[in-house]
Protein backbone atom coordinates (compact mmCIF):
# COMPACT_ATOMS: atom_id res chain seq x y z
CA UNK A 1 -53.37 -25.79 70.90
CA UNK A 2 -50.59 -24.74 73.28
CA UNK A 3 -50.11 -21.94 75.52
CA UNK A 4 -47.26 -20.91 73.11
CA UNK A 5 -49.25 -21.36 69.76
CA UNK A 6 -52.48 -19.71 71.40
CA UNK A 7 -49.48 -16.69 72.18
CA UNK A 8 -48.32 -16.63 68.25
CA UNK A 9 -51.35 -16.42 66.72
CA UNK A 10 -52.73 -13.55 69.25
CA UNK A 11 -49.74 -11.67 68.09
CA UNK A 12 -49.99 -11.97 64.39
CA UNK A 13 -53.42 -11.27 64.91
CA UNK A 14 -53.15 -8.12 66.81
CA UNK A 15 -50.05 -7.13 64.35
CA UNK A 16 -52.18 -7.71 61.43
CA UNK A 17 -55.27 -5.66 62.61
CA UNK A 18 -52.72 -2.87 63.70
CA UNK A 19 -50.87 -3.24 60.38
CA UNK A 20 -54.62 -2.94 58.41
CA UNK A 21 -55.44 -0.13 60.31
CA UNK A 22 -51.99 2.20 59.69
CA UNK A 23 -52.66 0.95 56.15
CA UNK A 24 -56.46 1.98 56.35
CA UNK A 25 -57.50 -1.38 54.61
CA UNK A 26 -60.65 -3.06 56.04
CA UNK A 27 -60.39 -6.78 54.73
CA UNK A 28 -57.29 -9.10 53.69
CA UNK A 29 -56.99 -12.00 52.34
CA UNK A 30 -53.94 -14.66 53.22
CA UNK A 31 -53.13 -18.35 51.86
CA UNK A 32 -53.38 -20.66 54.86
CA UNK A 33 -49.72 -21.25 53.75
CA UNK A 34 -48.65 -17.32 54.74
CA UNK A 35 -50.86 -17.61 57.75
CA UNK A 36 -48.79 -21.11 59.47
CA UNK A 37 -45.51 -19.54 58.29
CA UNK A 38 -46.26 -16.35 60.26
CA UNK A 39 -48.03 -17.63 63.00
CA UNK A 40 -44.70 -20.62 63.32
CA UNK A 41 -47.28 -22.74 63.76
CA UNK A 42 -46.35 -26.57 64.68
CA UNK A 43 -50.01 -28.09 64.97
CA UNK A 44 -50.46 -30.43 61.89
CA UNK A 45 -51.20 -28.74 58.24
CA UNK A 46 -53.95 -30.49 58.00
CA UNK A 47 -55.51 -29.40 60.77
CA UNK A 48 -54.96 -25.79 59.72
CA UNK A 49 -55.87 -25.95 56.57
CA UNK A 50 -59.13 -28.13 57.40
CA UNK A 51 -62.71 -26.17 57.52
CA UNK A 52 -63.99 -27.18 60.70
CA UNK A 53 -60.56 -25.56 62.19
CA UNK A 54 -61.65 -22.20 59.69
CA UNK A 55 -65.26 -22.19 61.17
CA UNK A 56 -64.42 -22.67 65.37
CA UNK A 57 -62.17 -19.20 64.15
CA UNK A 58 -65.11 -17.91 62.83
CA UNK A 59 -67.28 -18.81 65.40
CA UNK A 60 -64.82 -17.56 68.20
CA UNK A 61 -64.94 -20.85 70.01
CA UNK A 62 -62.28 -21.68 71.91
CA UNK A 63 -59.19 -22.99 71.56
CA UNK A 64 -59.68 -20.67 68.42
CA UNK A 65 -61.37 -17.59 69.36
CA UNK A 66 -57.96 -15.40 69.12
CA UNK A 67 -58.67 -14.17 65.49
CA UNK A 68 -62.59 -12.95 66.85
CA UNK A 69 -60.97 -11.55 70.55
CA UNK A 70 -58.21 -9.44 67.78
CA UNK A 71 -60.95 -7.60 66.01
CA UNK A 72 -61.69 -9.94 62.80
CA UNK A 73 -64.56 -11.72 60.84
CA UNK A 74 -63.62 -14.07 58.87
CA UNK A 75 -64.90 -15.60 55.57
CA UNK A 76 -63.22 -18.71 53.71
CA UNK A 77 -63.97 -21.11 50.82
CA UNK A 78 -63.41 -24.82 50.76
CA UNK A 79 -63.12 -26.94 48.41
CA UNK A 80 -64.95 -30.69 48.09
CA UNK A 81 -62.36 -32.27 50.33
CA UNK A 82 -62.97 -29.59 52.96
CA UNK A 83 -59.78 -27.93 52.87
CA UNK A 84 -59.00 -24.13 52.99
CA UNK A 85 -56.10 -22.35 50.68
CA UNK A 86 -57.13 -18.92 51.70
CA UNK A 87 -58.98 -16.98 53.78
CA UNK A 88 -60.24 -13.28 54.09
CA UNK A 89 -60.08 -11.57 57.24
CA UNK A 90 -61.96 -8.11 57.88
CA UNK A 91 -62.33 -5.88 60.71
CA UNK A 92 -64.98 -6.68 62.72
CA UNK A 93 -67.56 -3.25 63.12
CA UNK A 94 -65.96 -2.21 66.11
CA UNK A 95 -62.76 -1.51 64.34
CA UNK A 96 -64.44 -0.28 60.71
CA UNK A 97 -65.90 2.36 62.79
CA UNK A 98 -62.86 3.29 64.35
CA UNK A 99 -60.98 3.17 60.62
CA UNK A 100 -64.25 4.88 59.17
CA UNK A 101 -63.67 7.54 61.72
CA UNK A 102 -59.74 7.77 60.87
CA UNK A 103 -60.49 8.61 57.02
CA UNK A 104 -63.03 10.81 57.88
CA UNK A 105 -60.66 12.73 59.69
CA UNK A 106 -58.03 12.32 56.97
CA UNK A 107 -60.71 13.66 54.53
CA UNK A 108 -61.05 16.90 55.68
């Protein structure tokens, strides 16, 4: 992955999270297709949409760790040819504290 991907995706991770927290929403779920057209991502599909690129995200291995390093645990189904369609990303329990702690306030 280059410098400049690595950059994108960092950013639309750190926008979502932000964008999850002013919405107070814990999880979301995206089509792989949403995720490379926000991320302008020019590494191959099939890559992206593969599961062993899905669980180094998961695991927070680099090249991929940028989803774990913005706050996010992430869950995914694939289907018999090992491809991911979508995939779920929640706030890791650092941030559902912090959110927990922002409707708490909001509750009273």
């Amino acid at each position: 992955m280059t410098f400049q991907e690595k950059k994108r995706w960092k950013e639309w991770a750190d926008g979502l999270r932000q964008e999850m927290m002013s919405s107070q929403i814990a999880d979301v779920t995206k089509s792989v297709d949403a995720i490379i057209a926000a991320t302008a991502m020019t590494k191959g599909e099939k890559t992206v949409r593969s599961e062993r690129f899905w669980l180094a995200c998961q695991a927070g291995t680099s090249p991929n760790e940028f989803l774990a390093k913005a706050g996010f645990e992430i869950e995914f189904e694939s289907d018999k040819d090992r491809r991911v369609e979508r995939v779920t990303l929640k706030l890791n329990p650092t941030w559902k504290a912090i959110l927990q702690g922002v409707l708490d306030r909001n509750a009273t």
